[in-house]
Protein backbone atom coordinates (compact mmCIF):
# COMPACT_ATOMS: atom_id res chain seq x y z
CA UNK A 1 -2.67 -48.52 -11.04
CA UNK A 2 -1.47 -45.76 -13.13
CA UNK A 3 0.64 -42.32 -12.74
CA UNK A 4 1.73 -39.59 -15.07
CA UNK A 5 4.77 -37.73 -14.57
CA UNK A 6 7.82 -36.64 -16.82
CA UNK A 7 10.50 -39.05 -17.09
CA UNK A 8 13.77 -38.35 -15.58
CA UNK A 9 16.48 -40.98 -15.69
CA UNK A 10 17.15 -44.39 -17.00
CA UNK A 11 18.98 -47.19 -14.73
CA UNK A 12 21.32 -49.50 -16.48
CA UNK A 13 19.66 -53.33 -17.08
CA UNK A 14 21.10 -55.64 -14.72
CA UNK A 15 20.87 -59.21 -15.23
CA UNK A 16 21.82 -62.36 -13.48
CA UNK A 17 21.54 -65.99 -12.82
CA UNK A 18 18.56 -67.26 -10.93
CA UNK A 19 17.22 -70.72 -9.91
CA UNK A 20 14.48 -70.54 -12.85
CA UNK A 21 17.47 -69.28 -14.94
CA UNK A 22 18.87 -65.95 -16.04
CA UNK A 23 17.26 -62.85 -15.42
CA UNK A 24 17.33 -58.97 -16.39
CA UNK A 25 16.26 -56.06 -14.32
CA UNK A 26 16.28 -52.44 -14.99
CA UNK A 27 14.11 -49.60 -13.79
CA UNK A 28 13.31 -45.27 -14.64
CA UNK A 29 12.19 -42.28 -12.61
CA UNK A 30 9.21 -40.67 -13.34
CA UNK A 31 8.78 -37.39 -11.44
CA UNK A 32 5.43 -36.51 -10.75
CA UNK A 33 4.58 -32.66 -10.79
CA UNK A 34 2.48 -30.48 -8.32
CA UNK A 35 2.15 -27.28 -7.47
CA UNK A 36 4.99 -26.74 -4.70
CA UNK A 37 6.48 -30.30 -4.15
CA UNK A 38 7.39 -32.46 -7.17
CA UNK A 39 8.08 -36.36 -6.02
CA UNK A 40 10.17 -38.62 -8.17
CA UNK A 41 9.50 -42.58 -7.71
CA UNK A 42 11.23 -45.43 -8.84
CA UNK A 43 9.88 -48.14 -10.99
CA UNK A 44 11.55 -51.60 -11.79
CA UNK A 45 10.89 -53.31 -14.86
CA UNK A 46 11.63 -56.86 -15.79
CA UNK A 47 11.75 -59.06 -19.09
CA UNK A 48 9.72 -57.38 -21.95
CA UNK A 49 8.70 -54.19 -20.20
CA UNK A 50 12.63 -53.54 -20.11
CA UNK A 51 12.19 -53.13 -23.67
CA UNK A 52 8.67 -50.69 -23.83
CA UNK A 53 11.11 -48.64 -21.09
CA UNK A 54 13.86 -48.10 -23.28
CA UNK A 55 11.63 -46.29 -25.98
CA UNK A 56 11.52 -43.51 -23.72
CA UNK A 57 13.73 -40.47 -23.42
CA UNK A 58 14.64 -38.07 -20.41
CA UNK A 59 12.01 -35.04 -20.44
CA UNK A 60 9.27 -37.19 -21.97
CA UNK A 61 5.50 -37.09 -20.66
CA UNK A 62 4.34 -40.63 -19.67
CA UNK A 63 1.99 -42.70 -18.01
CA UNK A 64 2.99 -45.87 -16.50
CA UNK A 65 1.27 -48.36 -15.33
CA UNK A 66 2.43 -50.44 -12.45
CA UNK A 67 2.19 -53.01 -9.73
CA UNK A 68 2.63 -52.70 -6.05
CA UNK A 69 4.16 -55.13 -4.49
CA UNK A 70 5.55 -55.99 -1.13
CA UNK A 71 7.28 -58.86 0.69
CA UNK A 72 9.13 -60.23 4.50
CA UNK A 73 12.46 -61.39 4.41
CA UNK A 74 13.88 -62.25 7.54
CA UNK A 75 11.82 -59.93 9.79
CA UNK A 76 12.04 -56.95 7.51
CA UNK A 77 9.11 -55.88 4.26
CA UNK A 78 10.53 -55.18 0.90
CA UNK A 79 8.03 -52.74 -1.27
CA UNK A 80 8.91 -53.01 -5.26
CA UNK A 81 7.02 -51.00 -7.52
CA UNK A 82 6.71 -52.92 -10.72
CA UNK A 83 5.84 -51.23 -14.15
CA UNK A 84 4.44 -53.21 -16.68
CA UNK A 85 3.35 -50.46 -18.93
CA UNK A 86 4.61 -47.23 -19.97
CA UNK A 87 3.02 -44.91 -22.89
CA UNK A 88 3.41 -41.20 -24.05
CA UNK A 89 1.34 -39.22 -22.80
CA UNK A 90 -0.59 -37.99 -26.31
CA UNK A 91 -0.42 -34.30 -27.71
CA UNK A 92 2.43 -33.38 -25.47
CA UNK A 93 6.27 -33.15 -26.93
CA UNK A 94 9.20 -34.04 -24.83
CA UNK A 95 11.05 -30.54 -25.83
CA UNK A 96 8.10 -28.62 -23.59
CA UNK A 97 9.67 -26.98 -20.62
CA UNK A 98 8.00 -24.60 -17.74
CA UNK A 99 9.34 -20.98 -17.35
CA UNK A 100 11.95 -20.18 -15.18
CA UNK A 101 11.38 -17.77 -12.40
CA UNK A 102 14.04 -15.73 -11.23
CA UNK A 103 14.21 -16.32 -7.82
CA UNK A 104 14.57 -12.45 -6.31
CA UNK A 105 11.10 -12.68 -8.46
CA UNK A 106 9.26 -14.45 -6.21
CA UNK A 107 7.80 -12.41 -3.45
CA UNK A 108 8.37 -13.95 0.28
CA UNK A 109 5.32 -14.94 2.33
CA UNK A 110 4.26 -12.16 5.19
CA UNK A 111 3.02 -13.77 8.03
CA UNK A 112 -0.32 -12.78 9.84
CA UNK A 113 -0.58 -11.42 12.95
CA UNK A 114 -1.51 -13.65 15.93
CA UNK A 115 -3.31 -12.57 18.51
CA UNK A 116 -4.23 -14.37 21.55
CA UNK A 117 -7.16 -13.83 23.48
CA UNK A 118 -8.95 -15.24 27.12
CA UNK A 119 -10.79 -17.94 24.94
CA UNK A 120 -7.99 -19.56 23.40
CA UNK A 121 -7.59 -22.14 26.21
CA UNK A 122 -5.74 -25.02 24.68
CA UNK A 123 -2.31 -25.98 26.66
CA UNK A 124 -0.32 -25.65 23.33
């Protein structure tokens, strides 16, 4: 699977000692952009995709590539969302960024009227 979105933050690499042997772990947030409601998702990273990770700045367009990836432990599911690519996204530059609106710019919504009449026979 793949998703775009701007990258936000880096997460220190963690590492440790396993029963196959020592390990490292890090991960990023990529928010993805929409219109009203921008979501930001987590993505771990493990052995050489720590590295592709790291060439990456805060504020730069990319498109990752990832694995989902869920598992039971003791009763209770675990989802991990592993990436195991990440690119630039081409012909954009990381120093882009949208306008800012003033916020007494932005014009509140008027509601409509609502008018009930002897058809409207639903209980709620």
């Amino acid at each position: 699977m793949d998703i775009s979105g701007k990258l936000s933050l880096h997460l220190p690499i963690q590492t440790g000692e396993g029963k196959n042997g020592p390990w490292q772990k890090s991960g990023f947030v990529v928010e993805i952009s929409n219109e009203k409601f921008p979501k930001k998702v987590f993505f771990t990273t493990w052995g050489d995709a720590i590295a592709k990770s790291q060439n990456f700045q805060a504020g730069d367009d990319v498109k990752v590539s990832f694995d989902l990836e869920s598992r039971e432990y003791q009763g209770k599911w675990y989802s991990d969302i592993k990436a195991w690519n990440i690119e630039r996204i081409a012909g954009v530059t990381s120093n882009t960024t949208p306008p800012i609106v003033p916020v007494n710019a932005i014009e509140p919504i008027k509601p409509e009227p609502f008018n009930v009449t002897a058809e409207d026979d639903l209980p709620f």
